[in-house]
Protein backbone atom coordinates (compact mmCIF):
# COMPACT_ATOMS: atom_id res chain seq x y z
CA UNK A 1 0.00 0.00 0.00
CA UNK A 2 0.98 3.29 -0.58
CA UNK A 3 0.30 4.52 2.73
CA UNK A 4 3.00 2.37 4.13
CA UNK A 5 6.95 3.72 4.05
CA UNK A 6 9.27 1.02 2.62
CA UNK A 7 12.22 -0.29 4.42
CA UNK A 8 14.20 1.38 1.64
CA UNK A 9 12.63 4.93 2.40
CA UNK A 10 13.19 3.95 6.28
CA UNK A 11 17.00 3.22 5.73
CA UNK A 12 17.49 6.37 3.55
CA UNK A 13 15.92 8.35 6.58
CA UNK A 14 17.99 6.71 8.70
CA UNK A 15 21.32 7.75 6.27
CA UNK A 16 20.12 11.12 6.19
CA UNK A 17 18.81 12.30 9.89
CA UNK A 18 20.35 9.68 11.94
CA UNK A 19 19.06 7.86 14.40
CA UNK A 20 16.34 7.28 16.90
CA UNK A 21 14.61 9.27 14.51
CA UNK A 22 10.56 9.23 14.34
CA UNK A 23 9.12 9.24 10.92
CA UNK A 24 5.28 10.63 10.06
CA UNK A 25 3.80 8.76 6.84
CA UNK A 26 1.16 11.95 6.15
CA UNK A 27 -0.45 9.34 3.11
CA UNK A 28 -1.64 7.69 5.92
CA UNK A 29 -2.95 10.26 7.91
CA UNK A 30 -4.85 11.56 5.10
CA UNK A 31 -6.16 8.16 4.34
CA UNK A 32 -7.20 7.31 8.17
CA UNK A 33 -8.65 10.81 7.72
CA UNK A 34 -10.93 10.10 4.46
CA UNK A 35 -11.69 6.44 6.34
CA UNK A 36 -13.87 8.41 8.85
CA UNK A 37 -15.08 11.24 6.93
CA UNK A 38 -16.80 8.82 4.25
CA UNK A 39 -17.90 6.74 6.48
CA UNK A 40 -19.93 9.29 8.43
CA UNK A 41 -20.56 11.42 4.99
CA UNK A 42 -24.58 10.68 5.53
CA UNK A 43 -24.47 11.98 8.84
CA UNK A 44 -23.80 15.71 10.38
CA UNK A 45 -20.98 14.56 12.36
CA UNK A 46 -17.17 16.70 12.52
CA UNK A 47 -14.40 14.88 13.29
CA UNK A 48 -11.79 16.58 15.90
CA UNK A 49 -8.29 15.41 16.15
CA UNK A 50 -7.02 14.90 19.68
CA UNK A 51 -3.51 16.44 19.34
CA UNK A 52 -2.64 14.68 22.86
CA UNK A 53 -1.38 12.21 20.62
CA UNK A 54 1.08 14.29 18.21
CA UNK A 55 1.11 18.32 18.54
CA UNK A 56 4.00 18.56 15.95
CA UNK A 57 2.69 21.88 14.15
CA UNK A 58 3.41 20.16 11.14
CA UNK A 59 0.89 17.69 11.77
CA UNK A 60 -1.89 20.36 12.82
CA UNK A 61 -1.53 22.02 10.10
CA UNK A 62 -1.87 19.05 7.97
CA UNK A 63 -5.13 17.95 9.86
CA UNK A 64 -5.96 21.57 9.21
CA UNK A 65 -5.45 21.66 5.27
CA UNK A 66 -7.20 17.81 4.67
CA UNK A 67 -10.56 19.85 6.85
CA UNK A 68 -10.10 18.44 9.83
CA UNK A 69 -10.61 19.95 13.12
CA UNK A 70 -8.71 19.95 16.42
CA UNK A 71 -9.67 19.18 19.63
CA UNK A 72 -7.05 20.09 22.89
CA UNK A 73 -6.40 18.63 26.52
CA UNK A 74 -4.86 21.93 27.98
CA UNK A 75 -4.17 25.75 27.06
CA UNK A 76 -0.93 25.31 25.47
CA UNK A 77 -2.01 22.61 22.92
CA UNK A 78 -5.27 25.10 22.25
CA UNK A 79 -2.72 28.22 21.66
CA UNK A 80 -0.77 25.56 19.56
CA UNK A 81 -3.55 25.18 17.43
CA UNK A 82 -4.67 28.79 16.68
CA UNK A 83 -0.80 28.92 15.90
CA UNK A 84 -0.97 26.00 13.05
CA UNK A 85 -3.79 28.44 11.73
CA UNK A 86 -7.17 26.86 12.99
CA UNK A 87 -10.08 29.59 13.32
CA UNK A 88 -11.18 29.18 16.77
CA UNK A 89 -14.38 27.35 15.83
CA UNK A 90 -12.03 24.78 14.40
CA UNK A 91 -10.93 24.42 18.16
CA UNK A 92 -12.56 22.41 21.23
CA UNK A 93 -10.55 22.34 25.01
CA UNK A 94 -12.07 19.48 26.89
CA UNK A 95 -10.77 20.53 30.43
CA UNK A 96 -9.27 18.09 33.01
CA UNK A 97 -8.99 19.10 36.60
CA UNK A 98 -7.35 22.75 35.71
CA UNK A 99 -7.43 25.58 37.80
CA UNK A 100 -10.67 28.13 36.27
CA UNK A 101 -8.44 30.84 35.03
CA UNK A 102 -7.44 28.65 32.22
CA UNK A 103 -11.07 28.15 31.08
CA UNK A 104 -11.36 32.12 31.31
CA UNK A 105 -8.40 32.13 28.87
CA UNK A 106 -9.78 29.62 26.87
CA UNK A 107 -12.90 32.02 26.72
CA UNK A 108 -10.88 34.88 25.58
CA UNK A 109 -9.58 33.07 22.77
CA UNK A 110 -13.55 32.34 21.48
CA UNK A 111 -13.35 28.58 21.31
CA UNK A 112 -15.62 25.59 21.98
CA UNK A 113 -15.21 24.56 25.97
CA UNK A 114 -16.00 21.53 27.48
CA UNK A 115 -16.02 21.59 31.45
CA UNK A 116 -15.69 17.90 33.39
CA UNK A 117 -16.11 19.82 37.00
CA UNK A 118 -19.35 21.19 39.13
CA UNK A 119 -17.20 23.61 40.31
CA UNK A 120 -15.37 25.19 37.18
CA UNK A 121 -19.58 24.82 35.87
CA UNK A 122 -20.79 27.06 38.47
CA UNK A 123 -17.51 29.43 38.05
CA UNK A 124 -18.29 29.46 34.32
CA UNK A 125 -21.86 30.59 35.02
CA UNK A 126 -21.42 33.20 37.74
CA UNK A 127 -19.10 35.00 35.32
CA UNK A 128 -20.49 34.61 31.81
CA UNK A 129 -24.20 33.65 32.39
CA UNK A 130 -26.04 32.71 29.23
CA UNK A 131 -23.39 35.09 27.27
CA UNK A 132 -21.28 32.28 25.92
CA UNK A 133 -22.09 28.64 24.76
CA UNK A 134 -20.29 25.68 26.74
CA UNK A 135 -20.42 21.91 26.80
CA UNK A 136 -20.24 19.29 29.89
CA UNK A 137 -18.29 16.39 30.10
CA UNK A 138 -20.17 13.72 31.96
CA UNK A 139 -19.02 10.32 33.09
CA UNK A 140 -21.32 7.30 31.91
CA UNK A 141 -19.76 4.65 34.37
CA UNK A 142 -18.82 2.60 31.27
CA UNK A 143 -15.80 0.39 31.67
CA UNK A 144 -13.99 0.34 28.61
CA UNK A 145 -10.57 0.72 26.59
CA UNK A 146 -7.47 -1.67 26.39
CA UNK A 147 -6.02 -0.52 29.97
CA UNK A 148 -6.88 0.61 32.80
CA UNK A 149 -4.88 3.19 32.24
CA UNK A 150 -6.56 4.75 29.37
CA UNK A 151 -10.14 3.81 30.29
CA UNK A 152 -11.80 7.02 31.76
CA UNK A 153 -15.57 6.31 31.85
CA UNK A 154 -16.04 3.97 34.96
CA UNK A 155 -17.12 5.06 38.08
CA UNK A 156 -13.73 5.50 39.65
CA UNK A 157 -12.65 7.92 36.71
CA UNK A 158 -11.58 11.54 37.77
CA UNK A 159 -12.93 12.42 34.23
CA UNK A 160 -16.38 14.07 34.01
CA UNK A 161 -19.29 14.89 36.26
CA UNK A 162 -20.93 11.54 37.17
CA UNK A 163 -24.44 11.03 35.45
CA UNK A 164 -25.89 10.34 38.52
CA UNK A 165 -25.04 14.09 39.90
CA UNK A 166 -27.10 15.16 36.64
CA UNK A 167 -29.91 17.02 39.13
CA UNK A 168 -26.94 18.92 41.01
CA UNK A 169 -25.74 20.02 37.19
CA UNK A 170 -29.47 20.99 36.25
CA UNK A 171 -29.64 23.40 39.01
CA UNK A 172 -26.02 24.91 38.47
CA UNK A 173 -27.34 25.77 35.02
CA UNK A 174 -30.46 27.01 36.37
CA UNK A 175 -29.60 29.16 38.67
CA UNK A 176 -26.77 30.48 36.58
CA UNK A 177 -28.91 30.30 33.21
CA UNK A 178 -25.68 28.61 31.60
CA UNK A 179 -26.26 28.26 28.06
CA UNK A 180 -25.56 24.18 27.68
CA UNK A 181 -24.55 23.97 23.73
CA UNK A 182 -22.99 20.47 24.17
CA UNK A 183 -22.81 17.10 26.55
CA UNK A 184 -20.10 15.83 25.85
CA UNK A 185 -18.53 11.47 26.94
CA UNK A 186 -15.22 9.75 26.55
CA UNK A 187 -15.14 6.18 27.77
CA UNK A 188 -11.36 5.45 27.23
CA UNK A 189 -8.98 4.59 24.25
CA UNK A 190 -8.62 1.10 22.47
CA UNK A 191 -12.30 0.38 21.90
CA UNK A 192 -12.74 -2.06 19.61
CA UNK A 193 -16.41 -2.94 19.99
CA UNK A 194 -18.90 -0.39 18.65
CA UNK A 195 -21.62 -1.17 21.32
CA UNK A 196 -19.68 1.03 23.90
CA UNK A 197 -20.28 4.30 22.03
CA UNK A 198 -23.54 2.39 21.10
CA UNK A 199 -24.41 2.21 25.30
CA UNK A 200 -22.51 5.72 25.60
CA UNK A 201 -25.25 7.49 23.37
CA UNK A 202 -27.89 5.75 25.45
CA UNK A 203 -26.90 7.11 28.33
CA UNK A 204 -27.45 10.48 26.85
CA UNK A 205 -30.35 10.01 25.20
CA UNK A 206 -32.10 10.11 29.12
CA UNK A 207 -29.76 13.39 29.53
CA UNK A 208 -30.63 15.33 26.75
CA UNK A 209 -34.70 16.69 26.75
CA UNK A 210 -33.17 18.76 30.06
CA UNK A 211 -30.91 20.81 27.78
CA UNK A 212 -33.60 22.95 25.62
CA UNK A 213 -30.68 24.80 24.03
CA UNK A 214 -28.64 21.25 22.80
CA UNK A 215 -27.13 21.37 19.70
CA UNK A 216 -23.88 18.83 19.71
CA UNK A 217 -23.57 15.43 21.16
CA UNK A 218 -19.91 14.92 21.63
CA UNK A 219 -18.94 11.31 21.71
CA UNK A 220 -15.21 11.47 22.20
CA UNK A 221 -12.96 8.94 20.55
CA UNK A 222 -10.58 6.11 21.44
CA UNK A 223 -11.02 3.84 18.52
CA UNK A 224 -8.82 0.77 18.34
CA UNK A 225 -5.98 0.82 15.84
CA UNK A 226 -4.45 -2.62 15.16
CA UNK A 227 -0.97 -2.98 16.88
CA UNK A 228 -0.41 -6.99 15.67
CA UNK A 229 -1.95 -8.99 12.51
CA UNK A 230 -5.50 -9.48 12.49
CA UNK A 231 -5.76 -7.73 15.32
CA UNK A 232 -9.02 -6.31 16.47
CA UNK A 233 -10.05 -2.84 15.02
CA UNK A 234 -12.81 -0.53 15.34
CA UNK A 235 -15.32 -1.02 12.56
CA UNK A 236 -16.09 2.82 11.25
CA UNK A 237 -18.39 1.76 8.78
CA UNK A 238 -20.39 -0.05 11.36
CA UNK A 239 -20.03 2.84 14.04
CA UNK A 240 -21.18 5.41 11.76
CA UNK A 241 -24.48 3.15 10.88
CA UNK A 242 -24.94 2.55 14.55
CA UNK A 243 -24.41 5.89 15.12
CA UNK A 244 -27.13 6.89 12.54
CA UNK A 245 -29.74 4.13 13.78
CA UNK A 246 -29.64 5.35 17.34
CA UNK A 247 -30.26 9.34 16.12
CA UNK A 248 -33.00 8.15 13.71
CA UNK A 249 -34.91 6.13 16.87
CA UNK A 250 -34.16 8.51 19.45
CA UNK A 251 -35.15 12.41 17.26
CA UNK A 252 -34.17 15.38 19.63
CA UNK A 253 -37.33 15.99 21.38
CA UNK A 254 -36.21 19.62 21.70
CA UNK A 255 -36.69 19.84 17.72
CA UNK A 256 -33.25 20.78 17.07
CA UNK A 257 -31.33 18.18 14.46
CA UNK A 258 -28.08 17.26 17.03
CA UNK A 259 -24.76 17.57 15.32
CA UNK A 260 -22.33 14.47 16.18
CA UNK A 261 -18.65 15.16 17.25
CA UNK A 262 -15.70 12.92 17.41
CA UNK A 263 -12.34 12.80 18.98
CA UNK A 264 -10.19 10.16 17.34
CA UNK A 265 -6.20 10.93 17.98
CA UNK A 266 -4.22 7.57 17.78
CA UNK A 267 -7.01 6.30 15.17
CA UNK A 268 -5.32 9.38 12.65
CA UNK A 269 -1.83 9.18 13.45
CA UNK A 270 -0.57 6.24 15.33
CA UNK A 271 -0.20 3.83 12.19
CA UNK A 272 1.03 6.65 10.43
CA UNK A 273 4.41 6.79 12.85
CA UNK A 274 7.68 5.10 12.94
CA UNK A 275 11.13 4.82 15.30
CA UNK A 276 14.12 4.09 13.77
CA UNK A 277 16.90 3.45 16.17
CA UNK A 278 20.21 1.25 16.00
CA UNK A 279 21.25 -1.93 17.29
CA UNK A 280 24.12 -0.40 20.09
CA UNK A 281 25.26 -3.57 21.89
CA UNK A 282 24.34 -7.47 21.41
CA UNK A 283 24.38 -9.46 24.64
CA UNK A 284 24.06 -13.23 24.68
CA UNK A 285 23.30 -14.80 28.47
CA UNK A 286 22.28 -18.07 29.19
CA UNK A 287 18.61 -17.73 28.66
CA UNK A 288 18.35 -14.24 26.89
CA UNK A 289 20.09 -12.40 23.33
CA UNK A 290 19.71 -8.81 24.52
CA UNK A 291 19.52 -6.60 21.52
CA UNK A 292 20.28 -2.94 23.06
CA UNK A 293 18.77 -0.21 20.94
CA UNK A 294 19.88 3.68 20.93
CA UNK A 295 16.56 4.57 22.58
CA UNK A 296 14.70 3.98 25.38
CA UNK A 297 11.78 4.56 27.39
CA UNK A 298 12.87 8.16 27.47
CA UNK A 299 11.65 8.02 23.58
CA UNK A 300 9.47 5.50 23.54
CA UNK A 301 7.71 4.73 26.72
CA UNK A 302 4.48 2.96 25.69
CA UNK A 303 5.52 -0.60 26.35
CA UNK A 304 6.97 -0.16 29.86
CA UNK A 305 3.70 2.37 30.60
CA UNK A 306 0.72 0.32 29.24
CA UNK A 307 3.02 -2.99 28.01
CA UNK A 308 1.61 -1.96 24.86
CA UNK A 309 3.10 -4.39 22.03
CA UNK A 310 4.83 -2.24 18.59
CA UNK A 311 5.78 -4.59 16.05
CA UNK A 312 9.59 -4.18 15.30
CA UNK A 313 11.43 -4.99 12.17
CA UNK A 314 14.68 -5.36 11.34
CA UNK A 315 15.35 -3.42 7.88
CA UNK A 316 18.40 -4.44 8.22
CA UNK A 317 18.58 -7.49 7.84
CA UNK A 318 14.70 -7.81 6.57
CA UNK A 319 15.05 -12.10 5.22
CA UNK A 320 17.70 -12.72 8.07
CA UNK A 321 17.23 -16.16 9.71
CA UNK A 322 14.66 -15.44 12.53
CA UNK A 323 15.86 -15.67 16.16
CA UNK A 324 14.48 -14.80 19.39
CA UNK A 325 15.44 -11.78 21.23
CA UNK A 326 15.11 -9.30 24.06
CA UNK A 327 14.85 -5.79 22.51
CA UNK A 328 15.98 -3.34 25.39
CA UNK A 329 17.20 0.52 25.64
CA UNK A 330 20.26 2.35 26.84
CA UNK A 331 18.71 3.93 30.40
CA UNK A 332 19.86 3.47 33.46
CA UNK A 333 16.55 1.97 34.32
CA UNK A 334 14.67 -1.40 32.75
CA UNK A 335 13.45 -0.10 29.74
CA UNK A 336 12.18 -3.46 27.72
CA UNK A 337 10.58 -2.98 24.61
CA UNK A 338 10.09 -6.70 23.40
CA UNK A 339 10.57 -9.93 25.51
CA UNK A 340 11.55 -12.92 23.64
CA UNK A 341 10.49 -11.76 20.17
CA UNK A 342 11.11 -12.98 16.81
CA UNK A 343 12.95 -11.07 14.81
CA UNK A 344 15.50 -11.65 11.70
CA UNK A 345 18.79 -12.07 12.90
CA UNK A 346 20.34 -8.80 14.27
CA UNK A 347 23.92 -7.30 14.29
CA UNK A 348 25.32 -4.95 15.86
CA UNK A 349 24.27 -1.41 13.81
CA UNK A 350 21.03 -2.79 12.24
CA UNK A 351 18.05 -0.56 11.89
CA UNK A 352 15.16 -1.68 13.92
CA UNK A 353 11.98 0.16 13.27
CA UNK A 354 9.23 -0.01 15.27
CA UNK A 355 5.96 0.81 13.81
CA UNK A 356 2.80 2.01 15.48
CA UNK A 357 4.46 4.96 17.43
CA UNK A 358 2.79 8.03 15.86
CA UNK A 359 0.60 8.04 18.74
CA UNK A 360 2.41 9.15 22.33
CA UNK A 361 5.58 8.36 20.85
CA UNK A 362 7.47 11.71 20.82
CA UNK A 363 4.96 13.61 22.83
CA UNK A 364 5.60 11.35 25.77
CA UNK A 365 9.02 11.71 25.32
CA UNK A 366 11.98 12.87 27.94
CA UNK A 367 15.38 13.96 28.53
CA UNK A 368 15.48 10.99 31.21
CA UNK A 369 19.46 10.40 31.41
CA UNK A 370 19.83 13.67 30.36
CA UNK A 371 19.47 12.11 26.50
CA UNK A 372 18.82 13.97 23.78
CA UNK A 373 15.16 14.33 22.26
CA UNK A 374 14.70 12.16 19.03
CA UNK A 375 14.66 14.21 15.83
CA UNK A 376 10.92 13.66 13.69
CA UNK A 377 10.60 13.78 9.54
CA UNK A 378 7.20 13.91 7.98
CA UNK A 379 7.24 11.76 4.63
CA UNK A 380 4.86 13.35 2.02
CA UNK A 381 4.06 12.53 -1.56
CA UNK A 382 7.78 10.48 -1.32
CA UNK A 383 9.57 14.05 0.05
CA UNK A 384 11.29 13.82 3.38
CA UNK A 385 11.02 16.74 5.34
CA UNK A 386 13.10 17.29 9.06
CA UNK A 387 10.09 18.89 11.26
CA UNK A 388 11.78 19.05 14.36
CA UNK A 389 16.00 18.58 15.08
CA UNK A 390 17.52 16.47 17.45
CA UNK A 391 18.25 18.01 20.62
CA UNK A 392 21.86 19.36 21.03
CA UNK A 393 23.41 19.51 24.71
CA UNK A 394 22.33 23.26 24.77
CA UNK A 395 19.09 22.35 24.66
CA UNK A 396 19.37 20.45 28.08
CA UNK A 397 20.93 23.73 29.35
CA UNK A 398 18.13 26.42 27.69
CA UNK A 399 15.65 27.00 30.78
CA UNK A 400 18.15 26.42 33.61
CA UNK A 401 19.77 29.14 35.42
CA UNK A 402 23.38 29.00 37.00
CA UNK A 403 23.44 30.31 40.62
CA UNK A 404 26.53 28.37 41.94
């Protein structure tokens, strides 16, 4: 497929930037991009990217110029945004726990808001009344997602008001007159089966005659992306005709047609992204090959975080006899990418790419060890392009200040 990057495009990256390097196929992003927009191209639904999972402002603006919209987890990534060129209705901040005077900044900038708190909600209405549309985040109690980690709808979530303080949100917005434009659910990342967000709407659908001034229904994201062969995916086509179904049986009784928002980040960009690091040391033990990369979990720290499994290849060495082996970093900590896999057989200096890591790759990154910050290319139409250098050691110097 043309949306995938050849070993031979890899290895020339590699040649050119050096490595650990991370690598942005945008053929793919566009694709994963048109996947969801024709799917849902029946239905008044817009489609907002979480930049959690890649802010690059390459990337934004490339979400920007394919039509796509952007949706933020704090102020910075929300400033980023407006920076890449998005008009501020382009731009959602679903807010997290955050002190209020980043909500009134949010304000300022004239952007969709989404508040997950009673109190920032009763803030927001003592100062701005009915004088500026906002949405709520609730919290259906849904268990779902891969991990634990990542699942942020069950009832011991910090994310969202619970449903079941809906009557204590009702009279915050009466007694405020808080002009509720959206409701707004996430259940949690790596959702494979569409009867969550099927269950998730459901939950609403009780919700939303008490909000006469509705006009979105914002279903958040967290579709599954396949990390290993014929592994489980989210169905789009079959989301967006659930989606539909559940609308056409359950009208807005307030008379208004209800516009349908989604937050898919890893879904765009995770397949999309690439590591390339180097094979440092090989170390043979009695039970384990060690294969030590020039990364870590500084770069990388998915598989240590949520043992979350990236396929790794050796483009190396690509019809090598396959051996098993114990892919590891250089940090002074355990930093294990891959125990016991099977790989083509590895030398010191091969090119081991792992795939998957568009998604909380580099923007989960550190300077851990004091190591330098991987360097990130974004591939398009077959052009290599360096969107962000390698840290240098003045960059691990830049914000600190010599007293002694």
């Amino acid at each position: 497929m043309a949306s995938q990057l050849s070993n031979q495009q890899l290895s020339a990256i590699a040649q050119q930037f050096g490595t650990p390097t991370y690598v942005y196929n945008a053929d793919k992003i566009i694709e994963q991009y048109q996947t969801l927009t024709t799917a849902f191209t029946q239905q008044n639904v817009r489609i907002f990217y979480a930049c959690k999972a890649l802010t690059n402002i390459n990337i934004l603006k490339l979400i920007k110029n394919i039509g796509g919209n952007v949706d933020c987890s704090s102020i910075n990534e929300v400033k980023l945004a407006l920076h890449a060129g998005f008009e501020p209705s382009r731009v959602l901040y679903t807010s997290n726990g955050i002190t209020f005077n980043e909500i009134e900044e949010a304000q300022s900038l004239g952007i969709h808001i989404n508040i997950d708190s009673l109190s920032n909600l009763e803030k927001f209405g003592k100062k701005y009344g009915h004088s500026y549309p906002v949405g709520i985040r609730l919290r259906p109690n849904i268990m779902a997602g891969g991990n634990l980690k990542i699942s942020t709808g069950h009832d011991k979530s910090k994310f969202g008001i619970p449903v079941d303080q809906i009557d204590e949100v009702l009279k915050v917005v009466a007694d405020n007159n808080i002009f509720i434009k959206n409701l707004h659910i996430h259940t949690g990342s790596e959702i494979k089966d569409v009867a969550v967000f099927v269950k998730g709407i459901e939950v609403l659908f009780d919700i939303i005659p008490l909000f006469k001034e509705l006009e979105v229904i914002d279903l958040g994201g967290g579709f599954k992306v396949p990390y290993k062969q014929d592994d489980a995916e989210t169905d789009i086509n079959l989301l967006a005709q659930e989606v539909g179904k559940a609308f056409e049986n359950h009208p807005n009784p307030n008379g208004k047609p209800l516009q349908v928002w989604f937050e898919p980040g890893k879904y765009l960009v995770s397949e999309a992204g690439y590591l390339i690091t180097e094979v440092s040391v090989l170390k043979t033990t009695k039970t384990t090959t060690f294969a030590s990369v020039n990364s870590g979990f500084n770069h990388l720290i998915r598989p240590m975080f949520y043992d979350a499994y990236h396929k790794i290849t050796n483009i190396s060495n690509p019809e090598g006899e396959e051996q098993v082996y114990t892919v590891t970093g250089n940090i002074c900590e355990t930093d294990t990418f891959a125990t016991d896999r099977t790989l083509n057989e590895i030398s010191e200096g091969d090119l081991l790419v792992f795939a998957n890591a568009g998604a909380y790759g580099f923007e989960m990154s550190s300077n851990f060890n004091s190591r330098y910050k991987p360097a990130e290319v974004l591939v398009k139409e077959g052009e290599f392009h360096l969107i962000r250098r390698r840290d240098t050691f003045e960059d691990l110097l830049r914000n600190q200040l010599e007293v002694l």
